[in-house]
N, C-alpha and C. Protein backbone atom coordinates (compact mmCIF):
# COMPACT_ATOMS: atom_id res chain seq x y z
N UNK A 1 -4.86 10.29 -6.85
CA UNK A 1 -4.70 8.87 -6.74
C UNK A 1 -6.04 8.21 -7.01
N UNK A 2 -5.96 7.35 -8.07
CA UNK A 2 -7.55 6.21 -8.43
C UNK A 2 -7.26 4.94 -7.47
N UNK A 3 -8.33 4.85 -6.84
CA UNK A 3 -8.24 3.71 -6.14
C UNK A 3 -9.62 3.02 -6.77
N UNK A 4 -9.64 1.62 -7.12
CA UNK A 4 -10.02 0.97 -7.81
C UNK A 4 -10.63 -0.76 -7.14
N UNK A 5 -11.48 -0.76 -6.92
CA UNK A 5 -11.71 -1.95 -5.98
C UNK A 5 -12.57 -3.29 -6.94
N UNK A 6 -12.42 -4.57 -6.34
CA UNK A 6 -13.35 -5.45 -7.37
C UNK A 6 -13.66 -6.43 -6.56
N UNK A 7 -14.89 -7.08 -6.06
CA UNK A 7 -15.15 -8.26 -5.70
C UNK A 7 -15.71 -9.20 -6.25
N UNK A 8 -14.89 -10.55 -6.03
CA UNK A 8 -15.07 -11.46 -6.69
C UNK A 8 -16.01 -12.76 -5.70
N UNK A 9 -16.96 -13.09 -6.37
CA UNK A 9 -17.77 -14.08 -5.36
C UNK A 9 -18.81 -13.73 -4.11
N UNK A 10 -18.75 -11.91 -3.96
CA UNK A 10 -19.73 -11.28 -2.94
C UNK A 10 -19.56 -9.95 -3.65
N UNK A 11 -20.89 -9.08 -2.88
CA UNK A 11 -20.70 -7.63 -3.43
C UNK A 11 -20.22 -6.89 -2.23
N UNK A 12 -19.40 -5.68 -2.86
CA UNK A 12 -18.59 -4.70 -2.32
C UNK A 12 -19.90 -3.64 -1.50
N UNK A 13 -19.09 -3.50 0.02
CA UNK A 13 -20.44 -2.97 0.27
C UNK A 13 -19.81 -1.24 0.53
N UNK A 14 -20.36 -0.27 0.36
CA UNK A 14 -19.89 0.85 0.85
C UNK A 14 -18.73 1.35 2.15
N UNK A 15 -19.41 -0.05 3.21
CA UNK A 15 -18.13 0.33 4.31
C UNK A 15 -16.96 -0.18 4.46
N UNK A 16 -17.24 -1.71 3.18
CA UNK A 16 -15.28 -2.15 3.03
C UNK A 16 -15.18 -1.22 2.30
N UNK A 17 -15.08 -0.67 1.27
CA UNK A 17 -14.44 0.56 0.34
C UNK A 17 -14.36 1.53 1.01
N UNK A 18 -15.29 1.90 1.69
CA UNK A 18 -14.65 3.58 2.31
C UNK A 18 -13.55 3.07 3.57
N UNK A 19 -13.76 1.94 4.49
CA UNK A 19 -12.42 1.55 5.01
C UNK A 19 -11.09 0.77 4.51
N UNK A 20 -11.35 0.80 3.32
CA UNK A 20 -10.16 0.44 2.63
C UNK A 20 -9.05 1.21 1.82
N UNK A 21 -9.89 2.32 1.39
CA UNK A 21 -9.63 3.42 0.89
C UNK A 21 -9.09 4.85 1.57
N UNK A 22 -9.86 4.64 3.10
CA UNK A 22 -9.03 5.99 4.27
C UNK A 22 -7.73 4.83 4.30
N UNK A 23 -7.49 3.44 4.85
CA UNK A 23 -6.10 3.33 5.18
C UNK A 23 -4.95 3.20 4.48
N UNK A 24 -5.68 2.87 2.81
CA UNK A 24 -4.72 3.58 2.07
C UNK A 24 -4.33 4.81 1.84
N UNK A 25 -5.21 5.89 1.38
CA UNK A 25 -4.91 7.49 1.87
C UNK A 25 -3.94 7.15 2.69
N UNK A 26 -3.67 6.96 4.21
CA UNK A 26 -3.67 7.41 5.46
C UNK A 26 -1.61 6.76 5.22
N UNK A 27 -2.00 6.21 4.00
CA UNK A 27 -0.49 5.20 4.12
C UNK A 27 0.48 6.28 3.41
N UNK A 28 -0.65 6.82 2.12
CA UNK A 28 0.42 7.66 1.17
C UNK A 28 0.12 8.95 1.88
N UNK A 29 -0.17 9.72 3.08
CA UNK A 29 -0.69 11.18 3.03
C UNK A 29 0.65 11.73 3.04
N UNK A 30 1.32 11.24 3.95
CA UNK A 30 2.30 11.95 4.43
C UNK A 30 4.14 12.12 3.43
N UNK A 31 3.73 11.12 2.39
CA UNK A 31 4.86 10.33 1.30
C UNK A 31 4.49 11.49 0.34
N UNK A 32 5.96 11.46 -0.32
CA UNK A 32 5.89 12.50 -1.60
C UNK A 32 6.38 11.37 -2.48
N UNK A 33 5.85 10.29 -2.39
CA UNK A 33 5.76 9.26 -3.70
C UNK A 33 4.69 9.27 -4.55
N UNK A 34 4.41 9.94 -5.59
CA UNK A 34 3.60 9.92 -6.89
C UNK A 34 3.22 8.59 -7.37
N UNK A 35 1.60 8.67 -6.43
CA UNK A 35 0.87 7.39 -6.68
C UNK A 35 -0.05 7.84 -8.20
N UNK A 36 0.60 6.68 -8.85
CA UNK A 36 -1.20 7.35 -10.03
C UNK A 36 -2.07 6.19 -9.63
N UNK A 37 -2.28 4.82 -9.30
CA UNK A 37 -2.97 4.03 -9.35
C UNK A 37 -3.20 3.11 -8.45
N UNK A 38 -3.69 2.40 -7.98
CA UNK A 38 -4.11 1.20 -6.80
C UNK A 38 -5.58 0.79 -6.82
N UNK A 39 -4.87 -0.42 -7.20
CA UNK A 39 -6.31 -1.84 -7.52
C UNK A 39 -6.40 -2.45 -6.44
N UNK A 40 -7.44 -2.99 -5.26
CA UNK A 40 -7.34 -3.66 -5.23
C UNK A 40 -8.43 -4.94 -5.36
N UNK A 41 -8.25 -6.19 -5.24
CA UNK A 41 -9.06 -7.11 -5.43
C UNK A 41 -9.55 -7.84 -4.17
N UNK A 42 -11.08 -8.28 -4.03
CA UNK A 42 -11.07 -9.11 -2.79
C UNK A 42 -11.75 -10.11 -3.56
N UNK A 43 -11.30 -11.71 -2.80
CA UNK A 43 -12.10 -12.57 -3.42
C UNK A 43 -12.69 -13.52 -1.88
N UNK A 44 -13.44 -13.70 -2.21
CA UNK A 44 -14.14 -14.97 -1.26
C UNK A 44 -14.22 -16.54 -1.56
N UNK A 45 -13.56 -17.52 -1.10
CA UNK A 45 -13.49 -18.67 -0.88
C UNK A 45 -13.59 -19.67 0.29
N UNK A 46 -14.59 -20.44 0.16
CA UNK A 46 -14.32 -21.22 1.21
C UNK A 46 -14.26 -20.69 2.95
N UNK A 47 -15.00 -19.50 3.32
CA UNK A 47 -14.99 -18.64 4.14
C UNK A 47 -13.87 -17.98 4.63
N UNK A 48 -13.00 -17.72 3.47
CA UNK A 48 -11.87 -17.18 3.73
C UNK A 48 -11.61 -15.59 2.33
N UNK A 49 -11.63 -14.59 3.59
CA UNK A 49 -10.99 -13.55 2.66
C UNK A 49 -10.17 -13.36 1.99
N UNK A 50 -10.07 -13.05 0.91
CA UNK A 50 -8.36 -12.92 0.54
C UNK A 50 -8.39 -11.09 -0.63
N UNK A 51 -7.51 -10.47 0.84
CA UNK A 51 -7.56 -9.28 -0.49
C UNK A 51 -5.92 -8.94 -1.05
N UNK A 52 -5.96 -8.47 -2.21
CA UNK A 52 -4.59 -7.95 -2.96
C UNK A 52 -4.50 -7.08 -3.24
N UNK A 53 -3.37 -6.48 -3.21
CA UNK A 53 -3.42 -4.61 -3.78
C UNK A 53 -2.21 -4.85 -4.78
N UNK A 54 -2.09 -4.02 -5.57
CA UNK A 54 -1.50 -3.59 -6.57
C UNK A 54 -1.00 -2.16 -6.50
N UNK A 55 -0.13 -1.78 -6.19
CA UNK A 55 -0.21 -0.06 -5.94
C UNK A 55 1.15 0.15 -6.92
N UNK A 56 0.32 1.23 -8.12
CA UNK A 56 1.51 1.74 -8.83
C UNK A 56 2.20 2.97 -8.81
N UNK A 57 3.31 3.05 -8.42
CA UNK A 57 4.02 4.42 -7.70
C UNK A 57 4.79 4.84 -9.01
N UNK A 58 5.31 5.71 -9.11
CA UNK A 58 6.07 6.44 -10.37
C UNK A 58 7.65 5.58 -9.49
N UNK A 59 8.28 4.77 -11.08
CA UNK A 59 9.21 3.69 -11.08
C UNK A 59 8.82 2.65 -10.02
N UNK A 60 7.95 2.20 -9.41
CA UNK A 60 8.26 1.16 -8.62
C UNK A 60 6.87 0.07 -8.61
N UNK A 61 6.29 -0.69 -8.21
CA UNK A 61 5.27 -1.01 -7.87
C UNK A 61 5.12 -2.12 -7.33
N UNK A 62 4.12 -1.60 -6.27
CA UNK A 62 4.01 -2.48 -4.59
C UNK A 62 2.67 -3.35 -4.82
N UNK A 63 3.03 -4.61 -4.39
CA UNK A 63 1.55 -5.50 -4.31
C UNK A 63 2.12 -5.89 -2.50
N UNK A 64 0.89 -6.43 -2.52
CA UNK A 64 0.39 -6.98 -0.97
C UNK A 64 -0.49 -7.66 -0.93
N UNK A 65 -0.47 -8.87 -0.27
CA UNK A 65 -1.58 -10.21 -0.26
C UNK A 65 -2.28 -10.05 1.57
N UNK A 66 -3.26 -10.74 1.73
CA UNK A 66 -3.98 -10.78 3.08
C UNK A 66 -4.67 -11.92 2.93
N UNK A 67 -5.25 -12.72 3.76
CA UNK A 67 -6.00 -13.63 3.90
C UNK A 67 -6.64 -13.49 5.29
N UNK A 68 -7.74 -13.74 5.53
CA UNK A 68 -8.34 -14.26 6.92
C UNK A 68 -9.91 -14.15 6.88
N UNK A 69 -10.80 -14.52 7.91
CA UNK A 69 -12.25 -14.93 7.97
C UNK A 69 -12.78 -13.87 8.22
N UNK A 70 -11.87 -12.79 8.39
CA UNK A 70 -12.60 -11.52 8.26
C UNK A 70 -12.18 -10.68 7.37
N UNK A 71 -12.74 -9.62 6.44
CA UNK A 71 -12.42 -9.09 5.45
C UNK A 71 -11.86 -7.96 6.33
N UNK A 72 -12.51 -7.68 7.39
CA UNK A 72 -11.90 -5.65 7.44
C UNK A 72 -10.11 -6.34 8.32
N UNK A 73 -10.25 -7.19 9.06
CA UNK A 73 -8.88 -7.97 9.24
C UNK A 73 -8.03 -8.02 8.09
N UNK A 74 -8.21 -8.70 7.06
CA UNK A 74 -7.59 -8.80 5.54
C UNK A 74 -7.04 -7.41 5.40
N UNK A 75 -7.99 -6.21 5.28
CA UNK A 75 -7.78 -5.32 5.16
C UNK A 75 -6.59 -4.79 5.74
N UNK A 76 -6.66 -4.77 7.22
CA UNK A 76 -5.63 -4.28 8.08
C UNK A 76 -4.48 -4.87 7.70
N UNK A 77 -4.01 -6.16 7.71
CA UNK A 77 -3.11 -7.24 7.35
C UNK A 77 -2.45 -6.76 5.94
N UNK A 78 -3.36 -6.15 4.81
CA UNK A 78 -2.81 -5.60 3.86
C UNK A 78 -2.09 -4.37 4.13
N UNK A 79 -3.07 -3.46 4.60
CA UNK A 79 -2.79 -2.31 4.82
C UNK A 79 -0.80 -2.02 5.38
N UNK A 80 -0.78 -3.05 6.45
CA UNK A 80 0.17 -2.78 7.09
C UNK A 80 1.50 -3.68 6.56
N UNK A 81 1.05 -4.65 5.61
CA UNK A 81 2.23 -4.95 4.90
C UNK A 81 2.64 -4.22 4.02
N UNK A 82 1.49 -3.46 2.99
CA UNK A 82 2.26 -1.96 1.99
C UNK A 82 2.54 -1.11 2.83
N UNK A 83 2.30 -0.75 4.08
CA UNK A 83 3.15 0.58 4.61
C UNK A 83 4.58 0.13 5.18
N UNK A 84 4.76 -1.58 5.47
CA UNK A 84 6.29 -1.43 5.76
C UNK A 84 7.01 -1.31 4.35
N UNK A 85 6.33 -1.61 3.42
CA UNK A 85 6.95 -1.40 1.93
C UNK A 85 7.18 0.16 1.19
N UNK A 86 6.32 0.72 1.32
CA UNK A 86 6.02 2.52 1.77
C UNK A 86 7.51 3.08 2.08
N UNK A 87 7.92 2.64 3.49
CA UNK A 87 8.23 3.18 4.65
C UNK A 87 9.79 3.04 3.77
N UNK A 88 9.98 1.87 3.59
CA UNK A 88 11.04 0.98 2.87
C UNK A 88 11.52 1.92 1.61
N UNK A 89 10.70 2.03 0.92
CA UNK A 89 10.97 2.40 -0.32
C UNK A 89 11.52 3.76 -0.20
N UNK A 90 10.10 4.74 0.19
CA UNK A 90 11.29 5.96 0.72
C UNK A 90 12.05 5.84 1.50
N UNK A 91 12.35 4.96 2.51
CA UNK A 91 13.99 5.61 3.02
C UNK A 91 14.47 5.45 1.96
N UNK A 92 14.82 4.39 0.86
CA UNK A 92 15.73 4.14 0.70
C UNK A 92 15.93 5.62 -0.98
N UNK A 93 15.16 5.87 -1.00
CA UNK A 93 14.71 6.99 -1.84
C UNK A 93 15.44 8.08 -1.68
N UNK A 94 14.88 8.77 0.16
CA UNK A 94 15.62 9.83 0.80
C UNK A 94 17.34 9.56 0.99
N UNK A 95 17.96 8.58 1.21
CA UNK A 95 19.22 8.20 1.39
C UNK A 95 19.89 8.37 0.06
N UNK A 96 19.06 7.78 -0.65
CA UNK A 96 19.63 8.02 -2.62
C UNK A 96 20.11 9.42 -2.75
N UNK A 97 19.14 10.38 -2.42
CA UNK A 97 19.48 11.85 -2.36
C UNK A 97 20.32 12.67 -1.82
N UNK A 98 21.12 11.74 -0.39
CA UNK A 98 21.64 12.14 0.65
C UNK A 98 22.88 12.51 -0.44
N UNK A 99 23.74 13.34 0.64
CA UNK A 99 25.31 13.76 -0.08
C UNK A 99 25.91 12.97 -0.35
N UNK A 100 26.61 13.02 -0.89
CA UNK A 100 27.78 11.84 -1.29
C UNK A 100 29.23 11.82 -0.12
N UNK A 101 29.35 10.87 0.31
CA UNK A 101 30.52 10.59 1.39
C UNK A 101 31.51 11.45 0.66
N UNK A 102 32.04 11.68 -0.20
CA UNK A 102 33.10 12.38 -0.95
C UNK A 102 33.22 13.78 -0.51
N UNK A 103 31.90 14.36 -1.18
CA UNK A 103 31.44 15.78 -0.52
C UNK A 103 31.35 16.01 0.84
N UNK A 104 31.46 14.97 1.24
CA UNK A 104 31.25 15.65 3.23
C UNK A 104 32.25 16.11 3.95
N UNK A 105 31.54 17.64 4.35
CA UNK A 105 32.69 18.13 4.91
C UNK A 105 33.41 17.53 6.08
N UNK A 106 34.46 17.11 6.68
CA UNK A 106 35.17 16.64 7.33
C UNK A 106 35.61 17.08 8.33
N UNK A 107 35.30 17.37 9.56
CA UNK A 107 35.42 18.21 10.78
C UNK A 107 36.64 17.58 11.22
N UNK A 108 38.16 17.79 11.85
CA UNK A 108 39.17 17.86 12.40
C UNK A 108 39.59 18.02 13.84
């Protein structure tokens, strides 16, 4: 997985990227969804954070917005809106796979 970061209006310092980057890991570790890619962007305005992710999964792809006066907040706020999307996507993934009502055996 490339994870890919960009700041716009301040510089990226080593400890937003390495904490931005474990809670993404930490989102896909456990998922057998085939990530190739995830951008994300932070910009600064007006003393307000705003970060976006872009995460491209094989067939699908997840963005997520954050805003607030703190960036590693933004962070979290992102973080945890792509993992209810994550969470989302595979169930509905694993259920796709499930048997078909037809095929089920029918206990009496």
């Amino acid at each position: 997985m490339q994870i890919l970061q960009t700041g716009r209006n301040f510089t990226l310092t080593d400890a937003i990227t390495q904490a931005a980057a474990s809670k993404i890991e930490a989102i896909f570790e456990n998922k057998t969804l085939k990530v190739s890619s995830v951008r994300i962007i932070y910009t600064l305005e007006k003393n307000l954070f705003t970060a976006v992710l872009t995460a491209m999964v094989k067939d699908h792809q997840m963005s997520s917005t954050a805003t607030d006066q703190d960036i590693y907040k933004a962070i979290d706020l992102m973080a945890k809106k792509l993992e209810t999307q994550v969470t989302r996507t595979f169930d509905k993934l694993r259920e796709h796979d499930s048997t078909p009502l037809r095929e089920a055996i029918v206990e009496e």
